[in-house]
C-alpha atoms as a PDB file:
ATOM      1  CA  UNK A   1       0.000   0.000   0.000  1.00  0.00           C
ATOM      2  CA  UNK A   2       1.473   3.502  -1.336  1.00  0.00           C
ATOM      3  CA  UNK A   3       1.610   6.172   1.852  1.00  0.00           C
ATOM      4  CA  UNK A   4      -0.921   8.187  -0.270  1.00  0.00           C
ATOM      5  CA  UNK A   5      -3.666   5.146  -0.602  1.00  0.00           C
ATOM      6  CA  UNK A   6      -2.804   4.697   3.289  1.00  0.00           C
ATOM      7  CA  UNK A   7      -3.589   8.733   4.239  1.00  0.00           C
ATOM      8  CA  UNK A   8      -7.108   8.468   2.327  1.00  0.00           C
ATOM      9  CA  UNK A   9      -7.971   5.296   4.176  1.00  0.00           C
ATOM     10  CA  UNK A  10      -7.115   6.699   7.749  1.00  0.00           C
ATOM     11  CA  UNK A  11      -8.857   9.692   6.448  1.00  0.00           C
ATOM     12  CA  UNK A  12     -12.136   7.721   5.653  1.00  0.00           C
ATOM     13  CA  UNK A  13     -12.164   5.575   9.084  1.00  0.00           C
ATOM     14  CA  UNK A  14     -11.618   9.208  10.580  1.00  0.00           C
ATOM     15  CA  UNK A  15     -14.676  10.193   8.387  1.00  0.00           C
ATOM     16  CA  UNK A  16     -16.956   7.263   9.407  1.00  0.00           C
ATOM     17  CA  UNK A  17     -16.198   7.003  12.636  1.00  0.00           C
ATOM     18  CA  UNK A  18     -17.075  11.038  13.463  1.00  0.00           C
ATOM     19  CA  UNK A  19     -20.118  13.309  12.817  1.00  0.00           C
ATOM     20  CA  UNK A  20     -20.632  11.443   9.601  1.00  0.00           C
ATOM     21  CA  UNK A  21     -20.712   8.312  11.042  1.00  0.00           C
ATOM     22  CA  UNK A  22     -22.858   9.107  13.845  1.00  0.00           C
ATOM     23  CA  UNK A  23     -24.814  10.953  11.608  1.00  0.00           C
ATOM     24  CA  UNK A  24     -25.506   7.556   9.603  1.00  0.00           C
ATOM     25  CA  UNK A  25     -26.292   5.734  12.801  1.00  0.00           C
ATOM     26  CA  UNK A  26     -28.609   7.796  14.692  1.00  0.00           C
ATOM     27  CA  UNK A  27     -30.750   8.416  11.090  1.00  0.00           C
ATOM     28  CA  UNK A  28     -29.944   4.425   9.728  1.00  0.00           C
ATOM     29  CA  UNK A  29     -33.500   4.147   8.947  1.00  0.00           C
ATOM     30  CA  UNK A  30     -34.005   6.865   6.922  1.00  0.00           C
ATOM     31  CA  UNK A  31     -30.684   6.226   5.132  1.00  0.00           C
ATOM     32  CA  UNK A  32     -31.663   2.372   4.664  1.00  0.00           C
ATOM     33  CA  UNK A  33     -34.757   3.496   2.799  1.00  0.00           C
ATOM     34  CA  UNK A  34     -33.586   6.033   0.741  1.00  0.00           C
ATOM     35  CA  UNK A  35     -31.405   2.674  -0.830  1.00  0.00           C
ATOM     36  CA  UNK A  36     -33.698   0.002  -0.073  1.00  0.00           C
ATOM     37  CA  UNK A  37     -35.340   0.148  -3.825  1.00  0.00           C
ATOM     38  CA  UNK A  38     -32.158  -1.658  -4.909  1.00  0.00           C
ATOM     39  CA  UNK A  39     -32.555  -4.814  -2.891  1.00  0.00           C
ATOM     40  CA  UNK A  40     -34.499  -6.757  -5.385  1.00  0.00           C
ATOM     41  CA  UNK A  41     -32.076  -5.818  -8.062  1.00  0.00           C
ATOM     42  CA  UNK A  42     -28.996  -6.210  -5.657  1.00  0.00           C
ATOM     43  CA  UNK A  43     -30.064  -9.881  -4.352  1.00  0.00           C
ATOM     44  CA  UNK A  44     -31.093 -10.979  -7.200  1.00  0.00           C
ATOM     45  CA  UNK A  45     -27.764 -10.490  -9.180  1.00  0.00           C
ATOM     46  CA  UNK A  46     -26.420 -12.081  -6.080  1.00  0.00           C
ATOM     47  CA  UNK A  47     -28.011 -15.175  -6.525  1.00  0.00           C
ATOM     48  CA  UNK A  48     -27.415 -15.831  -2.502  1.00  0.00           C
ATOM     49  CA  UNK A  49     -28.832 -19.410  -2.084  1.00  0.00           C
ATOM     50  CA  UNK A  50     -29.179 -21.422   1.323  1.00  0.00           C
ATOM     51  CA  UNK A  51     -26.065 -22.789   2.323  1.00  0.00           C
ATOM     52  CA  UNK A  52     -23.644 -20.003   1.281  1.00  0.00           C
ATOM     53  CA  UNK A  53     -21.332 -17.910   3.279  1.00  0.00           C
ATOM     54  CA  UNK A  54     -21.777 -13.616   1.949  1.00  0.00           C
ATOM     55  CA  UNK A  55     -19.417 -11.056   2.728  1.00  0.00           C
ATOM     56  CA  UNK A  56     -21.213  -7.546   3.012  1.00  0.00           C
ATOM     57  CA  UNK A  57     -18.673  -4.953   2.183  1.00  0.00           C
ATOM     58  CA  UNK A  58     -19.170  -1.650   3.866  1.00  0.00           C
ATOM     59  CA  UNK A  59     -22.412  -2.804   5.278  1.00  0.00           C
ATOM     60  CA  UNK A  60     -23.347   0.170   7.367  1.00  0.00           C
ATOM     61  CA  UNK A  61     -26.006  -0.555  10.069  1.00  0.00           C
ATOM     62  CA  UNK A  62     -26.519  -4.257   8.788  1.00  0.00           C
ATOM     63  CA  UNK A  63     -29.539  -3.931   6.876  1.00  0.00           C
ATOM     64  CA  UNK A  64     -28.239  -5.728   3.617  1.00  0.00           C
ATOM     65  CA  UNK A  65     -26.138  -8.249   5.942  1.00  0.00           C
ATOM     66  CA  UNK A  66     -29.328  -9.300   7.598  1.00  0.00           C
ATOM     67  CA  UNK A  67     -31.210  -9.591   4.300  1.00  0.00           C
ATOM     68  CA  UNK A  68     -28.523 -12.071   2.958  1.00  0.00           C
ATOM     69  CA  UNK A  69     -28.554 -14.333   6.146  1.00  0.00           C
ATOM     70  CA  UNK A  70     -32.216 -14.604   5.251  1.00  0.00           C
ATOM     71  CA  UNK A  71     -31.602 -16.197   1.957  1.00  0.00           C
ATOM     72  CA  UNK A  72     -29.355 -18.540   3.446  1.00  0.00           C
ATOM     73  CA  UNK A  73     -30.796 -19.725   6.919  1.00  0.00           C
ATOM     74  CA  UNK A  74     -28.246 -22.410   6.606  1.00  0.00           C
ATOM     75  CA  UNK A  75     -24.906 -20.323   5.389  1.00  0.00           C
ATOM     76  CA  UNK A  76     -23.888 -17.258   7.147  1.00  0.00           C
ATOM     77  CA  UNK A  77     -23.116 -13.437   6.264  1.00  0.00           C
ATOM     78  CA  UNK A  78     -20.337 -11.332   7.553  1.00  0.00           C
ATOM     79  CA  UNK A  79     -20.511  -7.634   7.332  1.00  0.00           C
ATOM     80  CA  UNK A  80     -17.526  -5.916   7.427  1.00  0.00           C
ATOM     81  CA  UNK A  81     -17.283  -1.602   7.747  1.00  0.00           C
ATOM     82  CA  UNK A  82     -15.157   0.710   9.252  1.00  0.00           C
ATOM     83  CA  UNK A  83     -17.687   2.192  11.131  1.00  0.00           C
ATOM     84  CA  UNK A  84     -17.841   1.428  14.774  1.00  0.00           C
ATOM     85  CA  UNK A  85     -20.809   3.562  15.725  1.00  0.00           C
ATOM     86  CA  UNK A  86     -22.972   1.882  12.327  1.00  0.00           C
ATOM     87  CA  UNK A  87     -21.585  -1.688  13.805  1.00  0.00           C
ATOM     88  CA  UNK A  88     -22.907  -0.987  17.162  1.00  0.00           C
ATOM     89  CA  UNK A  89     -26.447   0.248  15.173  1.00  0.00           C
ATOM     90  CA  UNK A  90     -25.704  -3.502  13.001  1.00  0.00           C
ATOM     91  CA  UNK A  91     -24.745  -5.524  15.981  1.00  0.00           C
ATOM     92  CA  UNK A  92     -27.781  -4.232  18.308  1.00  0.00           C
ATOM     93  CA  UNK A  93     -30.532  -4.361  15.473  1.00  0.00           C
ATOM     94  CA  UNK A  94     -29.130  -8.095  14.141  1.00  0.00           C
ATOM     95  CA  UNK A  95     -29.959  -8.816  18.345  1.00  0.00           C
ATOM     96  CA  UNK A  96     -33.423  -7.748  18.253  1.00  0.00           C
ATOM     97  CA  UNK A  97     -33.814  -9.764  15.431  1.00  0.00           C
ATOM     98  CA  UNK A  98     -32.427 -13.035  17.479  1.00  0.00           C
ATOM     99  CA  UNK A  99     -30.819 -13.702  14.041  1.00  0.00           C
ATOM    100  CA  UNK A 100     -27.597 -16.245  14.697  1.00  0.00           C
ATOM    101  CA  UNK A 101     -25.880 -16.489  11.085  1.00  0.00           C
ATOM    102  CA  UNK A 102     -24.840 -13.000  10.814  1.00  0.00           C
ATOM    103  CA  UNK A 103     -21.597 -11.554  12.352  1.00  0.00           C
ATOM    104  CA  UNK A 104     -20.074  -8.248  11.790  1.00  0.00           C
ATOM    105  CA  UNK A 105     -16.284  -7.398  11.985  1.00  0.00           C
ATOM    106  CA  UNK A 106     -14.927  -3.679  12.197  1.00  0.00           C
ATOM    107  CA  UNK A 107     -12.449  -3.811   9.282  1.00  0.00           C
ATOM    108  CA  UNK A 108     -10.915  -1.789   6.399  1.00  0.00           C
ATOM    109  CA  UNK A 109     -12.572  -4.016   3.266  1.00  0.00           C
ATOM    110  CA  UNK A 110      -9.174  -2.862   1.128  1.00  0.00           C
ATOM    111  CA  UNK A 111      -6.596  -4.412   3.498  1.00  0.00           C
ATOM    112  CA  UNK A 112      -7.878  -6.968   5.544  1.00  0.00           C
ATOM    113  CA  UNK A 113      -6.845  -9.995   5.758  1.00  0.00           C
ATOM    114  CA  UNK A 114      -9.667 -12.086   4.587  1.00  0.00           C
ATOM    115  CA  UNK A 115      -9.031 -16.007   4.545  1.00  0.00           C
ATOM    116  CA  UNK A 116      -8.515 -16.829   1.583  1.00  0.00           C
ATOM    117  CA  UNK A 117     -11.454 -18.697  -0.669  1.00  0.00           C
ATOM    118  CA  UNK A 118     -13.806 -18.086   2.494  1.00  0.00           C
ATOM    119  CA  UNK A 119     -16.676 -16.835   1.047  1.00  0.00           C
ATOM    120  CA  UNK A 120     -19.379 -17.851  -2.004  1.00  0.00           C
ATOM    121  CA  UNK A 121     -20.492 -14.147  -2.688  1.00  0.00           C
ATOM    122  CA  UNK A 122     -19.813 -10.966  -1.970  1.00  0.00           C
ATOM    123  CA  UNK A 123     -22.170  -8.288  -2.215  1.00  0.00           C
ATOM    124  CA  UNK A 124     -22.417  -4.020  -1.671  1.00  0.00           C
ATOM    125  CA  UNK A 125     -24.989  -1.925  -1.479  1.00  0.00           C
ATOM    126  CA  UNK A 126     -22.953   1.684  -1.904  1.00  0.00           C
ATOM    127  CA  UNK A 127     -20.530   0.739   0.388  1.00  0.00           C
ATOM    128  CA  UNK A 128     -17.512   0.456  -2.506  1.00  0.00           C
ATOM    129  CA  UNK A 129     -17.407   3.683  -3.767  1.00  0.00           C
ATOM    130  CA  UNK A 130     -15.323   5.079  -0.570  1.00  0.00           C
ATOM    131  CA  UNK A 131     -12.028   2.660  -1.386  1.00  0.00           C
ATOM    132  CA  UNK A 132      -9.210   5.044  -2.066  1.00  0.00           C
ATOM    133  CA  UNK A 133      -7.344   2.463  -4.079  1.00  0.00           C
ATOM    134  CA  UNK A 134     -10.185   0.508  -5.916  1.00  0.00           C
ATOM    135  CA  UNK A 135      -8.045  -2.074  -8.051  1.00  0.00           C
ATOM    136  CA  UNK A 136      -6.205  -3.108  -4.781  1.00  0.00           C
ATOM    137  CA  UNK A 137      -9.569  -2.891  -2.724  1.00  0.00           C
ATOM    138  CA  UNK A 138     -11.624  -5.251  -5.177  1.00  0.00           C
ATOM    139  CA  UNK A 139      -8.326  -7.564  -5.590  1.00  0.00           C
ATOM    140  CA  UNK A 140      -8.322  -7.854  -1.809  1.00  0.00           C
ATOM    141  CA  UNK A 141     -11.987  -8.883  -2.269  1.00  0.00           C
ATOM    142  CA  UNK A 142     -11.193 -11.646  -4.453  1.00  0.00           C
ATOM    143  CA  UNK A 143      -8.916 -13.326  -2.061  1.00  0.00           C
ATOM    144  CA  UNK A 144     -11.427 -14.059  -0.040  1.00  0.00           C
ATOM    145  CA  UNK A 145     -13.593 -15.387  -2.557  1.00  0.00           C
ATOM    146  CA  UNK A 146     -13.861 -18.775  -3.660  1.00  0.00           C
ATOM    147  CA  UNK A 147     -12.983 -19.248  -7.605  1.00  0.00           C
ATOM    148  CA  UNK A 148     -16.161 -19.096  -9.025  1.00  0.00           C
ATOM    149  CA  UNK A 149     -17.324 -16.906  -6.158  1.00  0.00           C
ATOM    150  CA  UNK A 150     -19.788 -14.211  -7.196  1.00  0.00           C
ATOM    151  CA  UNK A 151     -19.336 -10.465  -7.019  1.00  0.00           C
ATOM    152  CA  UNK A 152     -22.479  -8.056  -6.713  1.00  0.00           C
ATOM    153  CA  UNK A 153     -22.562  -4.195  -6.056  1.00  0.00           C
ATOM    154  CA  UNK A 154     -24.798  -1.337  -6.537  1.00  0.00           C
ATOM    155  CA  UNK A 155     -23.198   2.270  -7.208  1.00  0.00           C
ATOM    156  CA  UNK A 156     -24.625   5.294  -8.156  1.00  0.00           C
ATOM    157  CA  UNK A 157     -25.094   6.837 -11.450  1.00  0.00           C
ATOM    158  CA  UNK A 158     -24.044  10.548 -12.140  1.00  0.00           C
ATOM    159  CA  UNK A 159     -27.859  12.264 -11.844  1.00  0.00           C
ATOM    160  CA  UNK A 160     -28.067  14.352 -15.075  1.00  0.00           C
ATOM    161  CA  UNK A 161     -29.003  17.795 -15.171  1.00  0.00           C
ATOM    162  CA  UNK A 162     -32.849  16.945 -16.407  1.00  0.00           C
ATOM    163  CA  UNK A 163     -33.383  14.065 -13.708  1.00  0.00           C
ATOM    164  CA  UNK A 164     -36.105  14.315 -11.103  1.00  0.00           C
ATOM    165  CA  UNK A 165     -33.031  14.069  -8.212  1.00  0.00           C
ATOM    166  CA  UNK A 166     -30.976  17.182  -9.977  1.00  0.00           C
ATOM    167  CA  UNK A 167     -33.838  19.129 -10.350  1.00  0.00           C
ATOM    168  CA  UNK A 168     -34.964  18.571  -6.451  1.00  0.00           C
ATOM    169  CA  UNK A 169     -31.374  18.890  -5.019  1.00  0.00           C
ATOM    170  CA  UNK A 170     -30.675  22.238  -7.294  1.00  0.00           C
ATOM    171  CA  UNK A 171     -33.812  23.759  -6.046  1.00  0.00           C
ATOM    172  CA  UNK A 172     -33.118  22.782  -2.317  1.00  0.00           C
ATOM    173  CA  UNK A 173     -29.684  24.171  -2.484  1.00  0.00           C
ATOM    174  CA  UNK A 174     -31.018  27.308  -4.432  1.00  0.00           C
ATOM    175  CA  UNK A 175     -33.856  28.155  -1.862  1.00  0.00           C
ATOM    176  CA  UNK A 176     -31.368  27.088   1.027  1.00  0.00           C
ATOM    177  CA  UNK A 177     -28.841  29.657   0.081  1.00  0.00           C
ATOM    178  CA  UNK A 178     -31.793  32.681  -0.267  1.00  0.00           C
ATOM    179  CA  UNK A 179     -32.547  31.214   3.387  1.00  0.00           C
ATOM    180  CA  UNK A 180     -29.465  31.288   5.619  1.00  0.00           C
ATOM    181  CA  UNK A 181     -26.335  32.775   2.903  1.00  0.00           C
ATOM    182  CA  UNK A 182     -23.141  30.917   1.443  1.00  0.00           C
ATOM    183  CA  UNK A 183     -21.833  29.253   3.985  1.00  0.00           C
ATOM    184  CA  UNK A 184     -18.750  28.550   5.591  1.00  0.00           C
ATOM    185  CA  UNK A 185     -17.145  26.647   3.612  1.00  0.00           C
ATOM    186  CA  UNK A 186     -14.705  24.923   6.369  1.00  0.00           C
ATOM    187  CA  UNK A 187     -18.081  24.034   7.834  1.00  0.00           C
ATOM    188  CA  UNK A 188     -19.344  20.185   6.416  1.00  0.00           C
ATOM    189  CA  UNK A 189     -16.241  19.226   4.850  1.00  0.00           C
ATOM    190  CA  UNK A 190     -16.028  15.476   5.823  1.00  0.00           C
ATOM    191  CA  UNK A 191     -19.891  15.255   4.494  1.00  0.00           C
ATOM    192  CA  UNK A 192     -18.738  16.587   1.735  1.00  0.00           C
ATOM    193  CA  UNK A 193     -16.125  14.341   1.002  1.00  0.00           C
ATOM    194  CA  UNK A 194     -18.250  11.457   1.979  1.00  0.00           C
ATOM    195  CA  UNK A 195     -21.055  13.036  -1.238  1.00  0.00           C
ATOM    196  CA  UNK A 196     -17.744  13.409  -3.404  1.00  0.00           C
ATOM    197  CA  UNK A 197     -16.319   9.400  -2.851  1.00  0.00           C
ATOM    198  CA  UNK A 198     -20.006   8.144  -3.564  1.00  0.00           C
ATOM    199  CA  UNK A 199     -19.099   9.407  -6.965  1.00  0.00           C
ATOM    200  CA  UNK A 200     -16.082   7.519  -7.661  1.00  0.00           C
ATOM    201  CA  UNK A 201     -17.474   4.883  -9.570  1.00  0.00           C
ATOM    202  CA  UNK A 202     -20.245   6.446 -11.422  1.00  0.00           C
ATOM    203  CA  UNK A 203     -18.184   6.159 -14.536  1.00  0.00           C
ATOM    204  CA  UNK A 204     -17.998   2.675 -15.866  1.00  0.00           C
ATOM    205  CA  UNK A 205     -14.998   2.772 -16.995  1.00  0.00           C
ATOM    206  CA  UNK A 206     -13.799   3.359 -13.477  1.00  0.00           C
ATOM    207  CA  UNK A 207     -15.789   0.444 -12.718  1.00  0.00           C
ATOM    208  CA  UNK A 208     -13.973  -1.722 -15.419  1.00  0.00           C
ATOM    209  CA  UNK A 209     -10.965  -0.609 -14.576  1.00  0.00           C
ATOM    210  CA  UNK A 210     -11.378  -0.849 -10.861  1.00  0.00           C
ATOM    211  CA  UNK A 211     -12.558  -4.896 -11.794  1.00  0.00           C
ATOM    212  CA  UNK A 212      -9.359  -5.898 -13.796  1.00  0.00           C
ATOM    213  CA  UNK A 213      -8.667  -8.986 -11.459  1.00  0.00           C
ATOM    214  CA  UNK A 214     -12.560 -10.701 -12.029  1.00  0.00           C
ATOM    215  CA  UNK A 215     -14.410 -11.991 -15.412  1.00  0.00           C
ATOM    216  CA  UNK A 216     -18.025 -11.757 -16.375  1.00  0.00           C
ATOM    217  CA  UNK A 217     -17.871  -7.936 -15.279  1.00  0.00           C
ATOM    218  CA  UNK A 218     -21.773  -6.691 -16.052  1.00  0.00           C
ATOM    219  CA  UNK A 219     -22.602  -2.914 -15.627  1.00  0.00           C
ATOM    220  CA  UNK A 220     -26.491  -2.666 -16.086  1.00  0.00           C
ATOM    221  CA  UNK A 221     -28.572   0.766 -15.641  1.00  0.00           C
ATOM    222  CA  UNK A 222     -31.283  -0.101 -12.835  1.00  0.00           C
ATOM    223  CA  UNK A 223     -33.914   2.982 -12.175  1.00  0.00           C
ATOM    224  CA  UNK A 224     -35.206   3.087  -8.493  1.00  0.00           C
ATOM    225  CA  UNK A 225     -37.053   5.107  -6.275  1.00  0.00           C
ATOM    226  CA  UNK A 226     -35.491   6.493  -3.150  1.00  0.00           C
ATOM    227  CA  UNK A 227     -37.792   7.003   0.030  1.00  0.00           C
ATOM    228  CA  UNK A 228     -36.987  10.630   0.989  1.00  0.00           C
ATOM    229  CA  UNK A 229     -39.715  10.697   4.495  1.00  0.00           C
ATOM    230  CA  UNK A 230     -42.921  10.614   5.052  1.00  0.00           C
ATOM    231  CA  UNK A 231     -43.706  13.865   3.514  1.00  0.00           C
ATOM    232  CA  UNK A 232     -41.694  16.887   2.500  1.00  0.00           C
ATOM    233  CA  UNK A 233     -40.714  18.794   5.985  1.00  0.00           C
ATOM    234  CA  UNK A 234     -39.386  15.190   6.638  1.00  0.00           C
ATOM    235  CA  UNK A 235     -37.281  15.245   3.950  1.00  0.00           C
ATOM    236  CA  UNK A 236     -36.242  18.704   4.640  1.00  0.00           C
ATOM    237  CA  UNK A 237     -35.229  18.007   7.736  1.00  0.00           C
ATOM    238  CA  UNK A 238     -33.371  15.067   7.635  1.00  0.00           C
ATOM    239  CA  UNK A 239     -31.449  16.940   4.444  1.00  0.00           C
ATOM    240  CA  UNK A 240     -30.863  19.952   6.835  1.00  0.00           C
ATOM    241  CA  UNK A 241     -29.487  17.249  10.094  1.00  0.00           C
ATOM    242  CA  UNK A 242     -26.842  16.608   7.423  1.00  0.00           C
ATOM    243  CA  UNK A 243     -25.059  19.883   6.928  1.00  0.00           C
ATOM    244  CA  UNK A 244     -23.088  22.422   8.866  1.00  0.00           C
ATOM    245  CA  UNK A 245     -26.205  23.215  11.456  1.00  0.00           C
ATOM    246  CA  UNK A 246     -28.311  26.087   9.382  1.00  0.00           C
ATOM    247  CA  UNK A 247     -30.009  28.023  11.291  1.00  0.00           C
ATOM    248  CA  UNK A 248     -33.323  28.200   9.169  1.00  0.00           C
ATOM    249  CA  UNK A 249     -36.476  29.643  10.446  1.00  0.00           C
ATOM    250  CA  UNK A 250     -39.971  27.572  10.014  1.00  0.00           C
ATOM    251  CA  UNK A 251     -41.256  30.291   7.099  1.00  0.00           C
ATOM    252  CA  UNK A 252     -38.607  29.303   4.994  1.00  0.00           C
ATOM    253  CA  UNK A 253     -38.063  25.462   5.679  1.00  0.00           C
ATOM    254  CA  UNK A 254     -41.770  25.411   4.450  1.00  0.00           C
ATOM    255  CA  UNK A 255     -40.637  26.747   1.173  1.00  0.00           C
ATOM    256  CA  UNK A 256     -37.744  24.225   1.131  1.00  0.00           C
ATOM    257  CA  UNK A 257     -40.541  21.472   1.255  1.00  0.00           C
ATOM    258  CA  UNK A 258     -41.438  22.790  -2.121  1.00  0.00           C
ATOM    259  CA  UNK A 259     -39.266  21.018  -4.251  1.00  0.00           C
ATOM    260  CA  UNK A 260     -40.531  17.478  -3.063  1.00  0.00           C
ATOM    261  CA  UNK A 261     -44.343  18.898  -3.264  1.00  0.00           C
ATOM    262  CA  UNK A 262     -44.831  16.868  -6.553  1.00  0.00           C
ATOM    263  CA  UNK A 263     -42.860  13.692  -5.612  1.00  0.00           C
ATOM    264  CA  UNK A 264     -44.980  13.252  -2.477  1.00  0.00           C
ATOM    265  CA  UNK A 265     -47.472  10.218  -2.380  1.00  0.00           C
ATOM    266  CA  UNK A 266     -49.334   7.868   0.395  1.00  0.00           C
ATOM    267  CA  UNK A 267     -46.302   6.718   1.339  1.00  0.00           C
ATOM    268  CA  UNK A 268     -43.916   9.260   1.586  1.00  0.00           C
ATOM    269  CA  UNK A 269     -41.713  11.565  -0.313  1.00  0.00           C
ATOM    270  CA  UNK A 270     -40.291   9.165  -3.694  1.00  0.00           C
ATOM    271  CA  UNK A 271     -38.149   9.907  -6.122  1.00  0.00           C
ATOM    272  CA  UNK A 272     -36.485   8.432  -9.157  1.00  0.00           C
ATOM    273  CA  UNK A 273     -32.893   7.730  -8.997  1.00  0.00           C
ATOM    274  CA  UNK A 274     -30.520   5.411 -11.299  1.00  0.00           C
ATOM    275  CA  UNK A 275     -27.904   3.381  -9.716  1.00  0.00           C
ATOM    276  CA  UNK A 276     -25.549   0.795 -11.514  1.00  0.00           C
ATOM    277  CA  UNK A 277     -25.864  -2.633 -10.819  1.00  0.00           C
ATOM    278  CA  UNK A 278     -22.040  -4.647 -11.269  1.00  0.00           C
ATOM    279  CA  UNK A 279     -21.629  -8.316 -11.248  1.00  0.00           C
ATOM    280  CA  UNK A 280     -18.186 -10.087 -11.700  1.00  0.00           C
ATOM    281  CA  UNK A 281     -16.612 -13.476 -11.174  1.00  0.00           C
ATOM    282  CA  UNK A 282     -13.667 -14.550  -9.350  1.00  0.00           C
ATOM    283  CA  UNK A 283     -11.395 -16.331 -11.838  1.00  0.00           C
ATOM    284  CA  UNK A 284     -10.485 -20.251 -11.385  1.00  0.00           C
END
């Protein structure tokens, strides 16, 4: 590992395990349902059948680790994240469930030492795009898969300028700035970040590139819709929880509900998003 690739990795555990990471935990459930409209799509590239043994890769507060111990009652799934205060969210959630094939492990996905050929599949939902050194990351990935074993992940797709979530989030920021000003820019810098690295393999390319050491590398476009709240002051707030503290009085947070006004149904705030779905094979 270069001293570079070794800086942005102690700078992402330093990311996830602060405000962002706390942030992630104490709102899991809202963040699980913005992303839970990939599941289907996710699990079912993942072909997880009874009997296997899944490695979740930057599984966050469990939700996707659980799901995969599901599909095999008789297997078990290991999520792995560098989050301690997300594991603690995993660990306590995967105990209210009385669920006894999952496991979690606080670990750095790009450098741990998996055993080798452990596990049948290995799936992500997001949690890939924050490697700083993606090649080595995914390679180290591979070692602990079985040849043959199965690689799925979902990452995001660049939103263009014309799509429902561009439209929304240029608005927000638009009417957010008449609100409360510019602000300080030294203010909701790791966030930030974090928004930046979810972009890092939007291009597929990257993706390819990043996936030199597998075969059968898929890229497919998959629309979803991402659960925003219950309605649109839910969605305003949980948007506002996420930056520098704005000060923003009730008149105007009303007129930052605007912009979900026409995505708002029965049951909640929903709006269309694209994501890429990636599958890949270890090598024999």
């Amino acid at each position: 590992m270069t001293t570079r690739t070794a800086q942005a990795n102690s700078a992402q555990s330093a990311v996830w395990n602060g405000p962002v990471g706390r942030h992630w935990a104490e709102h899991h459930a809202r963040y699980d349902a913005m992303l839970a409209g990939a599941n289907d799509a996710l699990f079912q590239a993942a072909a997880v059948t009874d009997g296997d043994r899944v490695l979740d890769i930057g599984c966050g507060a469990g939700a996707t680790t659980r799901e995969a111990a599901r599909r095999t009652p008789n297997g078990h799934a290991v999520g792995v994240d560098i989050s301690a205060p997300l594991l603690a969210r995993a660990r306590t959630a995967t105990d209210e469930a009385s669920m006894r094939n999952v496991s979690y492990e606080l670990a750095d996905a790009q450098t741990h030492p998996f055993p080798k050929a452990r596990y049948d599949v290995a799936v992500s939902r997001g949690g890939v795009m924050f490697f700083a050194d993606h090649r080595a990351a995914f390679g180290n990935v591979a070692h602990g898969l079985r040849p043959g074993g199965r690689l799925a992940f979902i990452c995001p797709q660049t939103p263009g300028p014309d799509s429902a979530e561009a439209r929304v989030m240029s608005l927000f920021q638009s009417l957010l700035h008449d609100a409360t000003g510019p602000s300080d820019p030294t203010r909701g810098e790791d966030a930030a970040d974090a928004r930046a690295a979810m972009a890092s393999l939007s291009d597929p390319a990257a993706v390819r590139g990043a996936l030199a050491d597998y075969a059968s590398v898929r890229i497919t476009g998959v629309r979803i819709v991402s659960h925003w709240g219950k309605d649109p002051a839910a969605a305003v707030d949980f948007l506002l929880s996420q930056g520098p503290g704005h000060a923003v009085p009730q008149a105007a947070r009303a007129r930052l509900a605007r912009p979900f006004e026409p995505y708002t149904t029965p049951d909640g705030v929903r709006i269309p998003a694209s994501v890429w779905l990636v599958t890949a094979v270890r090598p024999h």
